[in-house]
N, C-alpha and C. Protein backbone atom coordinates (compact mmCIF):
# COMPACT_ATOMS: atom_id res chain seq x y z
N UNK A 1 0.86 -1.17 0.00
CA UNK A 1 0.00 0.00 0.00
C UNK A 1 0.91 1.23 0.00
N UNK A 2 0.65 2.64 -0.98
CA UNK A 2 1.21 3.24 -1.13
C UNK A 2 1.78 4.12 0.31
N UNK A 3 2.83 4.77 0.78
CA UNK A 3 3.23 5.36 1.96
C UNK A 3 1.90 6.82 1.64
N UNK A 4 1.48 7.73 1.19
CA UNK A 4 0.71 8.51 1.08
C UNK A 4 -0.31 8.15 1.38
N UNK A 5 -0.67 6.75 1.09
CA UNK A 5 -2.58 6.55 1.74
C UNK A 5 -2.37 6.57 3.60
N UNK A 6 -0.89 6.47 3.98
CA UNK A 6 -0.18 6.12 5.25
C UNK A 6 -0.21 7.51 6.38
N UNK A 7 0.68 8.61 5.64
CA UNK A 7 0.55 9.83 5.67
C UNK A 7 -0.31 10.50 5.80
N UNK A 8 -1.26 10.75 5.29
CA UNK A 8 -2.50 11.16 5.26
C UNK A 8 -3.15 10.66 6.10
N UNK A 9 -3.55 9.28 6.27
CA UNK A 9 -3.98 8.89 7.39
C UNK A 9 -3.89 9.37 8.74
N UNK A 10 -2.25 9.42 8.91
CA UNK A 10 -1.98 9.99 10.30
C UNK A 10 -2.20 11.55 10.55
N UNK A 11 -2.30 12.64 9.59
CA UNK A 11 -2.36 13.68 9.28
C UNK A 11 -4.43 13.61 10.00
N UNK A 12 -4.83 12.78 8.91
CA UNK A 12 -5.80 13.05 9.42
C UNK A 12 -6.82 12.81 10.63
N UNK A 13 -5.55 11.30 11.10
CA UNK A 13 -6.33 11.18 12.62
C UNK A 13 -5.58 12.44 13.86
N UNK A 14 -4.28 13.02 13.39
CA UNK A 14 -4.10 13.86 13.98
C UNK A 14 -4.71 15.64 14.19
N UNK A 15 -5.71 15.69 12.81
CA UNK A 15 -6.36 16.89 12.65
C UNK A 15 -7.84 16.81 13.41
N UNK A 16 -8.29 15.20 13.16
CA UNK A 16 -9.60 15.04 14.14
C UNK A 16 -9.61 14.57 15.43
N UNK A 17 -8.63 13.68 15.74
CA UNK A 17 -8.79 13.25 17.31
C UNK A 17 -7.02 13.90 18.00
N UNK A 18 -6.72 14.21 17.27
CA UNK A 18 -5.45 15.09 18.10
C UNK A 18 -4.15 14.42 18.16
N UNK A 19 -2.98 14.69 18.54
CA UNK A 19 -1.67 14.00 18.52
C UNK A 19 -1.54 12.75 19.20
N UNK A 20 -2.28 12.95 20.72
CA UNK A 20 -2.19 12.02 21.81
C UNK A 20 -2.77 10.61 21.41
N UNK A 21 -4.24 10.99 20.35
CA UNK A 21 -4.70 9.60 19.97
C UNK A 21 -4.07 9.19 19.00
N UNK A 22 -3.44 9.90 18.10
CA UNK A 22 -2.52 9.72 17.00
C UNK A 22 -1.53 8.53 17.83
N UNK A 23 -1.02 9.11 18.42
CA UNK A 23 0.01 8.26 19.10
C UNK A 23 -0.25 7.09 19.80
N UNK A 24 -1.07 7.00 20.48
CA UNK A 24 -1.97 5.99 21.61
C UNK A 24 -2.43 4.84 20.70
N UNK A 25 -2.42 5.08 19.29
CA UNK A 25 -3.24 4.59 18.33
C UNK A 25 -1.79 3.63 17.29
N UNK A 26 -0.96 4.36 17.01
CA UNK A 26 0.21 3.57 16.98
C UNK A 26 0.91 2.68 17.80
N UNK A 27 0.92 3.30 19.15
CA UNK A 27 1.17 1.79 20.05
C UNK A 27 0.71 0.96 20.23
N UNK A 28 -0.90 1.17 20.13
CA UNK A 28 -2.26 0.16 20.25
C UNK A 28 -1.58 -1.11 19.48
N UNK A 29 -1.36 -0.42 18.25
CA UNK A 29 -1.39 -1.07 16.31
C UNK A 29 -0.23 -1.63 16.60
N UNK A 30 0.75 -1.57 17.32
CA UNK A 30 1.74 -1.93 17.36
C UNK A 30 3.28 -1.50 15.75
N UNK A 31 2.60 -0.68 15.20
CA UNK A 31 3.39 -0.36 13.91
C UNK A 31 4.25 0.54 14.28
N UNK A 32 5.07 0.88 12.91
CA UNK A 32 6.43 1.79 13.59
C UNK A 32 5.93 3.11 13.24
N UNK A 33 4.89 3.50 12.80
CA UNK A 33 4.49 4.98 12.61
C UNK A 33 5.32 5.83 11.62
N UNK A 34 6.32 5.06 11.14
CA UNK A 34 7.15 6.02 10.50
C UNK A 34 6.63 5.99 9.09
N UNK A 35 6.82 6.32 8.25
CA UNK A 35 5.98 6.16 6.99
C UNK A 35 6.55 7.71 6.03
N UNK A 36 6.95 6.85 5.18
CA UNK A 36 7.26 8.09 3.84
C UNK A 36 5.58 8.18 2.67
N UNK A 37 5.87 9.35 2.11
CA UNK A 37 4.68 8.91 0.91
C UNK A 37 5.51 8.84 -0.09
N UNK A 38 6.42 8.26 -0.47
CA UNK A 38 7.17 7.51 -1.73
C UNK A 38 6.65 5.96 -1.56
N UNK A 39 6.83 5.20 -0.18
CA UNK A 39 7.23 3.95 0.38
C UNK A 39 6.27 3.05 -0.16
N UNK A 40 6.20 2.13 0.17
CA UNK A 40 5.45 0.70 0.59
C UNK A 40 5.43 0.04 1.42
N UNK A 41 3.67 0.05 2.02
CA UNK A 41 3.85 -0.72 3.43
C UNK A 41 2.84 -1.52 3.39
N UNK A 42 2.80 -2.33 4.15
CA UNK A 42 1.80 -3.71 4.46
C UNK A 42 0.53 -3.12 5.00
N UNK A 43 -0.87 -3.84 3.96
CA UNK A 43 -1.74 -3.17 4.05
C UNK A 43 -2.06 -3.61 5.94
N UNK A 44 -1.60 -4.60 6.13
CA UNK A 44 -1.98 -4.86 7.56
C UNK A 44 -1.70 -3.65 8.82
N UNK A 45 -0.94 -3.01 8.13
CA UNK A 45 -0.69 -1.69 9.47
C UNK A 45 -1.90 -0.86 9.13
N UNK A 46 -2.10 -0.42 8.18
CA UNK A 46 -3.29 0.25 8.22
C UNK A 46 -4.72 -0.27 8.62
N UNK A 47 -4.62 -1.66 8.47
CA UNK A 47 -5.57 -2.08 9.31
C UNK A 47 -5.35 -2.77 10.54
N UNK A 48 -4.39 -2.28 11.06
CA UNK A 48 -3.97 -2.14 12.93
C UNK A 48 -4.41 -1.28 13.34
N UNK A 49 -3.97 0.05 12.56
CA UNK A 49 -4.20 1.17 13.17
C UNK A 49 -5.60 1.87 12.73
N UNK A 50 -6.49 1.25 11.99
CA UNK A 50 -7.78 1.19 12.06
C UNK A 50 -8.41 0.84 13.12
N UNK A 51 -7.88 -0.44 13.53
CA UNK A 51 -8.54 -1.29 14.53
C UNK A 51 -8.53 -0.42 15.79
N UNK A 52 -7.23 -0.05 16.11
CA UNK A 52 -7.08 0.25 17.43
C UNK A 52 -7.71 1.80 17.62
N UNK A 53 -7.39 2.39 16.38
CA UNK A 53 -8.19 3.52 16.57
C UNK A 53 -9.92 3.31 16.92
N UNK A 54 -10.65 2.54 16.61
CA UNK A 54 -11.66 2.23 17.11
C UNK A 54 -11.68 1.60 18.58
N UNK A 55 -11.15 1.19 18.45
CA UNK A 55 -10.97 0.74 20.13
C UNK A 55 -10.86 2.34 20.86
N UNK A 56 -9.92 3.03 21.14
CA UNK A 56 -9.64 3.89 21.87
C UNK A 56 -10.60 4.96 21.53
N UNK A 57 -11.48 5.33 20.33
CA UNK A 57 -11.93 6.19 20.16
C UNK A 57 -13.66 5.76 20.46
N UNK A 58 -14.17 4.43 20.72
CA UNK A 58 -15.32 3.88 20.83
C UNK A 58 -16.03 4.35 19.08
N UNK A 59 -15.56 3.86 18.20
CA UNK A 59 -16.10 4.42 16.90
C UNK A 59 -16.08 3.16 16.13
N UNK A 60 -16.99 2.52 15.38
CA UNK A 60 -16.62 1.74 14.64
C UNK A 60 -15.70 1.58 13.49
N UNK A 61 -15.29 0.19 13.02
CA UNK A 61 -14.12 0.24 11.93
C UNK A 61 -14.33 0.94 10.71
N UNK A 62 -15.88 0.76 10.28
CA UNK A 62 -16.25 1.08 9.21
C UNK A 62 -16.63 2.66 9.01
N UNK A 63 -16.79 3.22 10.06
CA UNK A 63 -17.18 4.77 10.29
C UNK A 63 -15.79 5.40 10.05
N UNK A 64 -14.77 5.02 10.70
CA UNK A 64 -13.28 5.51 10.20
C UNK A 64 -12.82 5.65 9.41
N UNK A 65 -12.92 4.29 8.54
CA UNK A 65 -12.36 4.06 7.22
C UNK A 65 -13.44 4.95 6.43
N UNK A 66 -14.75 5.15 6.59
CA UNK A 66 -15.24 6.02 5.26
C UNK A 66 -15.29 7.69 5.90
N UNK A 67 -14.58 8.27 7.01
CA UNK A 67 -14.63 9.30 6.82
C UNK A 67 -13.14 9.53 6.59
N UNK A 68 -11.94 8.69 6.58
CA UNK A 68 -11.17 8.58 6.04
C UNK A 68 -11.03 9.21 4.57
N UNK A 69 -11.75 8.04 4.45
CA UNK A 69 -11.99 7.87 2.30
C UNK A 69 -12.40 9.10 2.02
N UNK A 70 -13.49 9.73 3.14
CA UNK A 70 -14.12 11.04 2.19
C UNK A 70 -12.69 12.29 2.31
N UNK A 71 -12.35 12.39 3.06
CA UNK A 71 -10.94 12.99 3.56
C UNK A 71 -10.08 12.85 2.75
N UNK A 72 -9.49 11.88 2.67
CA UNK A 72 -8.23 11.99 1.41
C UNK A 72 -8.78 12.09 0.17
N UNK A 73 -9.96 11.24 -0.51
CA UNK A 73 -10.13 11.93 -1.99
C UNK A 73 -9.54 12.93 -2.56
N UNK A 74 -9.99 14.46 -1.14
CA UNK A 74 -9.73 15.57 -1.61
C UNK A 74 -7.93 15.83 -1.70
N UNK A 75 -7.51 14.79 -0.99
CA UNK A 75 -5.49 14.64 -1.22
C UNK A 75 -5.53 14.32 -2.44
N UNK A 76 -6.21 13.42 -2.70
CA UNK A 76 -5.85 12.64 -3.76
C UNK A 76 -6.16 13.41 -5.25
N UNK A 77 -6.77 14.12 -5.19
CA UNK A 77 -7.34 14.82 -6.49
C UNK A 77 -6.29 16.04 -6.33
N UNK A 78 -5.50 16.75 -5.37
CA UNK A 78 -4.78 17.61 -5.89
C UNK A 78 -2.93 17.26 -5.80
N UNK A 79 -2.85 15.93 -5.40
CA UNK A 79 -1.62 15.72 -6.16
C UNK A 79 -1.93 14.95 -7.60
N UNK A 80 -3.35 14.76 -8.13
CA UNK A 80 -3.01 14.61 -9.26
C UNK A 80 -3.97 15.62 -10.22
N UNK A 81 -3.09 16.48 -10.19
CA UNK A 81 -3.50 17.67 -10.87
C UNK A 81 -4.43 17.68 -11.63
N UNK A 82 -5.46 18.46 -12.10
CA UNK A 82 -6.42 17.92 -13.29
C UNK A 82 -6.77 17.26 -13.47
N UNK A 83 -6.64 16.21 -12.49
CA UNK A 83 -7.23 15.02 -13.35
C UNK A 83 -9.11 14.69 -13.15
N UNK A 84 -9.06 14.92 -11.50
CA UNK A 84 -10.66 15.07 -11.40
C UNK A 84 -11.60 16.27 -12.45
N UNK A 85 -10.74 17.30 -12.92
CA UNK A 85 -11.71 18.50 -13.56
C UNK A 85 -11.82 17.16 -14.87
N UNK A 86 -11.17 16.39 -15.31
CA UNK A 86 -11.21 16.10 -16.95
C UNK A 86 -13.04 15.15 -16.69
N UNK A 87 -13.22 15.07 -15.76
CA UNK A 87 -14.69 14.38 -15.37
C UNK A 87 -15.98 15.52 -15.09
N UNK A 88 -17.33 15.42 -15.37
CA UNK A 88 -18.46 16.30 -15.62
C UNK A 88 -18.61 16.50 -13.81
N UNK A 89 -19.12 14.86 -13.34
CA UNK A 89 -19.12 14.78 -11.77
C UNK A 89 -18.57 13.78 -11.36
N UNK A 90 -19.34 13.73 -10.14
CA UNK A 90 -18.04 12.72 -9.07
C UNK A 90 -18.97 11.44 -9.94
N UNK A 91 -19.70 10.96 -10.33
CA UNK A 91 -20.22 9.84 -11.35
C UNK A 91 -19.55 9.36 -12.39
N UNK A 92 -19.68 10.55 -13.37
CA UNK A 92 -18.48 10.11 -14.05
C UNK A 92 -17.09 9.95 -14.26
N UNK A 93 -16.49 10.50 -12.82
CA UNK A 93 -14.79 10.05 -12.44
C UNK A 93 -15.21 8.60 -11.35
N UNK A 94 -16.15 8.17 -11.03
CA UNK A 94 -16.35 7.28 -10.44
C UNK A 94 -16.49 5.79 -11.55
N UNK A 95 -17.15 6.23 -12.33
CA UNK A 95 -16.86 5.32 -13.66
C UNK A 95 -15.99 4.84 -14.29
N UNK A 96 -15.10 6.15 -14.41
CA UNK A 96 -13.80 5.70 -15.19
C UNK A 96 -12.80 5.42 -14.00
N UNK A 97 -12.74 5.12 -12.96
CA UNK A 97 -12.20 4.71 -11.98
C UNK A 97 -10.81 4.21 -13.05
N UNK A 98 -11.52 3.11 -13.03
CA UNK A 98 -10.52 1.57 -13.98
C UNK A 98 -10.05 1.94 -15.23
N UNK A 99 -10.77 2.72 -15.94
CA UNK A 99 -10.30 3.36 -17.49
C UNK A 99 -9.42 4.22 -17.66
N UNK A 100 -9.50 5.51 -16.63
CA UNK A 100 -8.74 6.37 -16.58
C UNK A 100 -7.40 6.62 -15.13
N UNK A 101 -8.45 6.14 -14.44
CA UNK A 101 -7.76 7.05 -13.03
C UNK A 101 -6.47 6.07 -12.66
N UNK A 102 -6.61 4.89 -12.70
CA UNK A 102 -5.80 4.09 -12.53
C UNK A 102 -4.76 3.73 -12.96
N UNK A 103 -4.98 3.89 -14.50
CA UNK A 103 -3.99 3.35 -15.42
C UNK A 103 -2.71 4.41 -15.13
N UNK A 104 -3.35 6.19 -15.15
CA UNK A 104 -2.86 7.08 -14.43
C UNK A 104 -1.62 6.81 -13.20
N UNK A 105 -2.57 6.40 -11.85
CA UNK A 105 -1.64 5.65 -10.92
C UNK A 105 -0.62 4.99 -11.00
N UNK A 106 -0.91 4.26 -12.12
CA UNK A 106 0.19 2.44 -12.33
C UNK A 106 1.18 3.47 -13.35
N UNK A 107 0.83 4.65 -14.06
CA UNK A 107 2.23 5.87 -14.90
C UNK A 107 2.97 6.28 -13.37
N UNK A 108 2.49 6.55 -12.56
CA UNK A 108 3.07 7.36 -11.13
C UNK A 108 4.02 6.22 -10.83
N UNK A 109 3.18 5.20 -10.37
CA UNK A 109 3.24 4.08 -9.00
C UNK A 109 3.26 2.59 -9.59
N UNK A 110 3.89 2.28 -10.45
CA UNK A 110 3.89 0.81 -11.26
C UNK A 110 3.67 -0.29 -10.30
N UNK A 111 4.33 -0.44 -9.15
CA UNK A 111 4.10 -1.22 -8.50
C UNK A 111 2.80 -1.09 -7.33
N UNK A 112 2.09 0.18 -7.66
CA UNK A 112 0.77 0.13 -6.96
C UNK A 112 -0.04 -1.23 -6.89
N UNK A 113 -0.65 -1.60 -5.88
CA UNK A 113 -1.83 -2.87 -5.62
C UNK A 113 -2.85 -1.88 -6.17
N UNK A 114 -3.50 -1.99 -6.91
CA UNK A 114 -4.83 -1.36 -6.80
C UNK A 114 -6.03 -2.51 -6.77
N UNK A 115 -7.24 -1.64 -6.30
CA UNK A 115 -8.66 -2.37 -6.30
C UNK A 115 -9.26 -2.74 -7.61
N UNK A 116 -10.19 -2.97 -8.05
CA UNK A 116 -10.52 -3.17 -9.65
C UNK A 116 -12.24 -2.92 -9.50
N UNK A 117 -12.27 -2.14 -10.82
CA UNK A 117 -13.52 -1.70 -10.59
C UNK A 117 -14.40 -1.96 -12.09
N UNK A 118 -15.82 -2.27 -12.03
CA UNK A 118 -16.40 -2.76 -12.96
C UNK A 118 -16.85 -2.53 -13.13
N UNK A 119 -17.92 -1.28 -14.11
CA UNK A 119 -19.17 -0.76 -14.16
C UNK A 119 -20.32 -1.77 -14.67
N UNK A 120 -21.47 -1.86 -13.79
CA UNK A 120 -22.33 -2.74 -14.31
C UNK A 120 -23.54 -2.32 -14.85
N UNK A 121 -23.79 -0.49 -14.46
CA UNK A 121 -25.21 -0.28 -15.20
C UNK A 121 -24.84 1.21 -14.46
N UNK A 122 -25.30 2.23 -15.45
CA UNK A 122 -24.60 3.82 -15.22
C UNK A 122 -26.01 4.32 -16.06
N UNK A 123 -27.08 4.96 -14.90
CA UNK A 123 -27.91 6.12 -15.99
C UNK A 123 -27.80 7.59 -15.30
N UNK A 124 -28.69 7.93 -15.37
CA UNK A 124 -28.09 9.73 -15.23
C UNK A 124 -28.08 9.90 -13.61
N UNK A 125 -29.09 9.57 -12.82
CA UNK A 125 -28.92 9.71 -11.34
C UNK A 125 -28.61 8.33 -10.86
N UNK A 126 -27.88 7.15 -11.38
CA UNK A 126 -27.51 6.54 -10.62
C UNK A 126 -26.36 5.31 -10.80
N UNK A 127 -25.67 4.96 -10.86
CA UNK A 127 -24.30 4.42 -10.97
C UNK A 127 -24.25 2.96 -10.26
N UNK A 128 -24.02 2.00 -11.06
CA UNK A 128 -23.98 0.82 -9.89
C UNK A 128 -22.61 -0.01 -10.48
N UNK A 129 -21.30 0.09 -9.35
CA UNK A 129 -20.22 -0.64 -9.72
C UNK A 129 -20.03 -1.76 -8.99
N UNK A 130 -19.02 -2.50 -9.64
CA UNK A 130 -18.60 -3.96 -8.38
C UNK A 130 -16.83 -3.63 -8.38
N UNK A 131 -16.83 -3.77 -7.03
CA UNK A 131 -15.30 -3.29 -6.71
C UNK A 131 -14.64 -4.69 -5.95
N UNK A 132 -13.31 -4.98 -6.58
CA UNK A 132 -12.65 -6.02 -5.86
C UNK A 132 -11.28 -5.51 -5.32
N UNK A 133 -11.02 -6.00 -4.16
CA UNK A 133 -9.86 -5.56 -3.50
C UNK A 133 -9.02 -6.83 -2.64
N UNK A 134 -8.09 -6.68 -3.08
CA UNK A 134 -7.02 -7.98 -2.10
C UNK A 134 -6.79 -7.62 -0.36
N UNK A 135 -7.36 -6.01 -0.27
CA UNK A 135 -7.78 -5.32 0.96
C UNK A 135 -9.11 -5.08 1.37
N UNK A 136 -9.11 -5.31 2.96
CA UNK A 136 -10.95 -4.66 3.32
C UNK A 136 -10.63 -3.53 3.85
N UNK A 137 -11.15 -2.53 2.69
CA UNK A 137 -11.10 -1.69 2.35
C UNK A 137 -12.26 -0.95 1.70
N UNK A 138 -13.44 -1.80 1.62
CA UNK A 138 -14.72 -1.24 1.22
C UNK A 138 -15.84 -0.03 1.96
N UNK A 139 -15.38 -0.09 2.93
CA UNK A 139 -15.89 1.57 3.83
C UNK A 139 -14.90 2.63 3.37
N UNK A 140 -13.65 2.28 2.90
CA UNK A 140 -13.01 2.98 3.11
C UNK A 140 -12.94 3.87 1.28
N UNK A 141 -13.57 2.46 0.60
CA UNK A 141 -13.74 3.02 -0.98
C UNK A 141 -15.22 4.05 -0.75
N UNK A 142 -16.32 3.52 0.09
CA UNK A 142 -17.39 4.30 0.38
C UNK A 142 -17.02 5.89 0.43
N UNK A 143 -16.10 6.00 1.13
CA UNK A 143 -15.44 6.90 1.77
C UNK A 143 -15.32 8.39 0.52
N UNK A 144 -14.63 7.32 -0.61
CA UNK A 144 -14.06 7.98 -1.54
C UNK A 144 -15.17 8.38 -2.59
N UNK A 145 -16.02 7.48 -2.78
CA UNK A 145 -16.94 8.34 -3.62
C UNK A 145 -18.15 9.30 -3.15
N UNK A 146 -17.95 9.30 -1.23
CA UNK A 146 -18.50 10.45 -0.70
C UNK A 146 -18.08 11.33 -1.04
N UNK A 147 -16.42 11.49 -1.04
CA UNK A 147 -15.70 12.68 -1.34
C UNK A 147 -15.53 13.14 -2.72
N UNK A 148 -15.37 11.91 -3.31
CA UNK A 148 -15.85 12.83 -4.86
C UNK A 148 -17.22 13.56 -4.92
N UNK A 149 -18.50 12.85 -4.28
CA UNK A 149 -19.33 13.84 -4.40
C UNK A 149 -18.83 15.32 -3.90
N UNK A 150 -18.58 15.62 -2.63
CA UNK A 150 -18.30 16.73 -1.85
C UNK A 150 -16.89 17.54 -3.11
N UNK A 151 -16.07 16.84 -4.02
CA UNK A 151 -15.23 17.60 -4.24
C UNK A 151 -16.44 18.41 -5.60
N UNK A 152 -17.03 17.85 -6.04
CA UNK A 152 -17.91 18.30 -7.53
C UNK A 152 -18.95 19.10 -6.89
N UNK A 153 -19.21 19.07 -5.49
CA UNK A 153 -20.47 20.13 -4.97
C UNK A 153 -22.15 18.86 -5.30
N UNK A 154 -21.44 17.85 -5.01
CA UNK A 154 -23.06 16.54 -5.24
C UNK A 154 -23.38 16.07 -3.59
N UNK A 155 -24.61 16.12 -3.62
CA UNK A 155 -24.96 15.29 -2.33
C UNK A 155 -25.30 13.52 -3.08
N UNK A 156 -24.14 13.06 -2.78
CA UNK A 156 -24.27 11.56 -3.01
C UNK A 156 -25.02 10.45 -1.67
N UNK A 157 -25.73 9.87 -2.18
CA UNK A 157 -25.58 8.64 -1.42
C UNK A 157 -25.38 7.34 -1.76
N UNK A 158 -24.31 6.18 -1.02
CA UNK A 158 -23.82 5.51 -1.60
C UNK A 158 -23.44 4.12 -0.76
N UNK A 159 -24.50 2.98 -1.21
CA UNK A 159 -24.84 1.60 -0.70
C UNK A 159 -23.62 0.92 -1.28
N UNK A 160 -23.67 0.10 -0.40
CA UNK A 160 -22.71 -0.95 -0.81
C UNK A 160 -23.18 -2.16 -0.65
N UNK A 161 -23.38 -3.73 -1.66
CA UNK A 161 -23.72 -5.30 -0.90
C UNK A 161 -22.26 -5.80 -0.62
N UNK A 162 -21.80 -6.48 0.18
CA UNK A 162 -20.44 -7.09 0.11
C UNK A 162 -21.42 -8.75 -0.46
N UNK A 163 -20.58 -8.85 -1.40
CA UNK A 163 -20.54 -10.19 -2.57
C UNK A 163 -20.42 -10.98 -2.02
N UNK A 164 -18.69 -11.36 -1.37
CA UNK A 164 -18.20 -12.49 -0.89
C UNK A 164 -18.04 -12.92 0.39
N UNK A 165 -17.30 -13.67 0.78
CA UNK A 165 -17.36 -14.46 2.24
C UNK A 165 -17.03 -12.94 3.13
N UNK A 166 -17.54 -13.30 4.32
CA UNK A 166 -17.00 -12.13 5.15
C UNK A 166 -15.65 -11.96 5.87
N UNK A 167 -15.84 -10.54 5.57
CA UNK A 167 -14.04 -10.24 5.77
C UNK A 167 -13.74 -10.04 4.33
N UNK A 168 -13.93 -10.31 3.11
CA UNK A 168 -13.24 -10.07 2.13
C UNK A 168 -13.87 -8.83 1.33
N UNK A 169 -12.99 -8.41 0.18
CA UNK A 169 -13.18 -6.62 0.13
C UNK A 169 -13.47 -6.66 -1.62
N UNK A 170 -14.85 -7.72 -1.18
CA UNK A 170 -15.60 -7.93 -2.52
C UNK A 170 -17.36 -6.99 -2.47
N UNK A 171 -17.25 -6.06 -3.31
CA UNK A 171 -18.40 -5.36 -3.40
C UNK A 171 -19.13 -5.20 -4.45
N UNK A 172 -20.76 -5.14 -4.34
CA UNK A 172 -21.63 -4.31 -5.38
C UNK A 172 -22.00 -2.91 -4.69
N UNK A 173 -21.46 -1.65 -5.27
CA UNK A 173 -21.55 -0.60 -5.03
C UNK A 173 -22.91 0.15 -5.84
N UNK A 174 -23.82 1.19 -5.28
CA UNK A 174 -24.87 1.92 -5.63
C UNK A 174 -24.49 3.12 -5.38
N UNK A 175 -24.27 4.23 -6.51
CA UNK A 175 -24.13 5.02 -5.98
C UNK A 175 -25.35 6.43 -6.87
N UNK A 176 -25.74 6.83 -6.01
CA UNK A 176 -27.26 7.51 -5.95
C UNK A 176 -27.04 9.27 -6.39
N UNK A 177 -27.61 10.15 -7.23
CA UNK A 177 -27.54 11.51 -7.09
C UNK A 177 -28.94 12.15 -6.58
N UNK A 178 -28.38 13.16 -5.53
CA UNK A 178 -29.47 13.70 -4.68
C UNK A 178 -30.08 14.27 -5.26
N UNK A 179 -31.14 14.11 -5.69
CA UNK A 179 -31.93 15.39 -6.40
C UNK A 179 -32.14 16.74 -5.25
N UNK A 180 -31.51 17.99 -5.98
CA UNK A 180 -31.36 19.03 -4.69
C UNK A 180 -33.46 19.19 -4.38
């Protein structure tokens, strides 16, 4: 997993629950906290320090990871410059996930893991993908196409079925436009 999904992370449990849980939350996890955003690290620390952050914070796993997701999007769209404007809304950069955005990534980050995404039926207010991941990581993709709504100015809402056995980071995703 890239060191920047790492970074950010800690950035952002340190902007909402403060340094002390930042920290409390790495010893929990038992990880070394140190983390470049060039690096590569084992998706398992991030889901240590998921875990334990729920523990200490009484918050569930899945509430973290998608206000996470909605949180970095907005990282994520301005180290890659332009690339969210080349999309109408957060729907249609949610679409081309796999077509565009990625292939993008793997020019940056060749050795990126990425998730894989499948469009199965796209009309004007509503979007339905299936997302596979070698990570559980599916609150945390929730996360992200909250925040694409919020970066385009959309009130999204956005279901998820998990497909496969539990525990694994196999999804059918719905994702809904608010009529204002």
């Amino acid at each position: 997993m890239k060191g920047m999904m790492f970074t950010e992370f800690l950035e952002f449990i340190e902007e909402q629950f403060g340094f002390d849980v930042a920290d409390q939350m790495i010893e929990k996890a038992k990880v070394s906290g140190s983390y470049t955003l060039v690096g590569n690290y084992p998706p398992s620390d991030m889901v240590a320090m998921v875990v334990a952050l729920a523990d200490i914070t009484n918050t569930p796993v899945e509430t973290l990871q998608e206000l996470y997701g909605r949180h970095v999007f907005h990282r994520i769209a301005a180290l890659y410059d332009g690339l969210a404007e080349k999309f109408s809304c957060a729907m249609d950069l949610i679409a081309h996930v796999e077509g565009v955005i990625h292939p993008n990534v793997k020019k940056l980050y060749p050795d990126a893991e990425l998730p894989t995404f499948g469009t199965v039926s796209s009309h004007a207010d509503e979007l339905v993908v299936d997302y596979d991941s070698a990570n559980p990581f599916v609150p945390l993709c929730k996360g992200l196409m909250l925040g694409a709504g919020d970066f385009y100015g959309e009130q999204l809402e956005v279901f998820y079925e998990e497909l496969g056995e539990k525990d694994t980071a196999v999804a059918r995703f719905t994702v809904r436009r608010c009529k204002p």
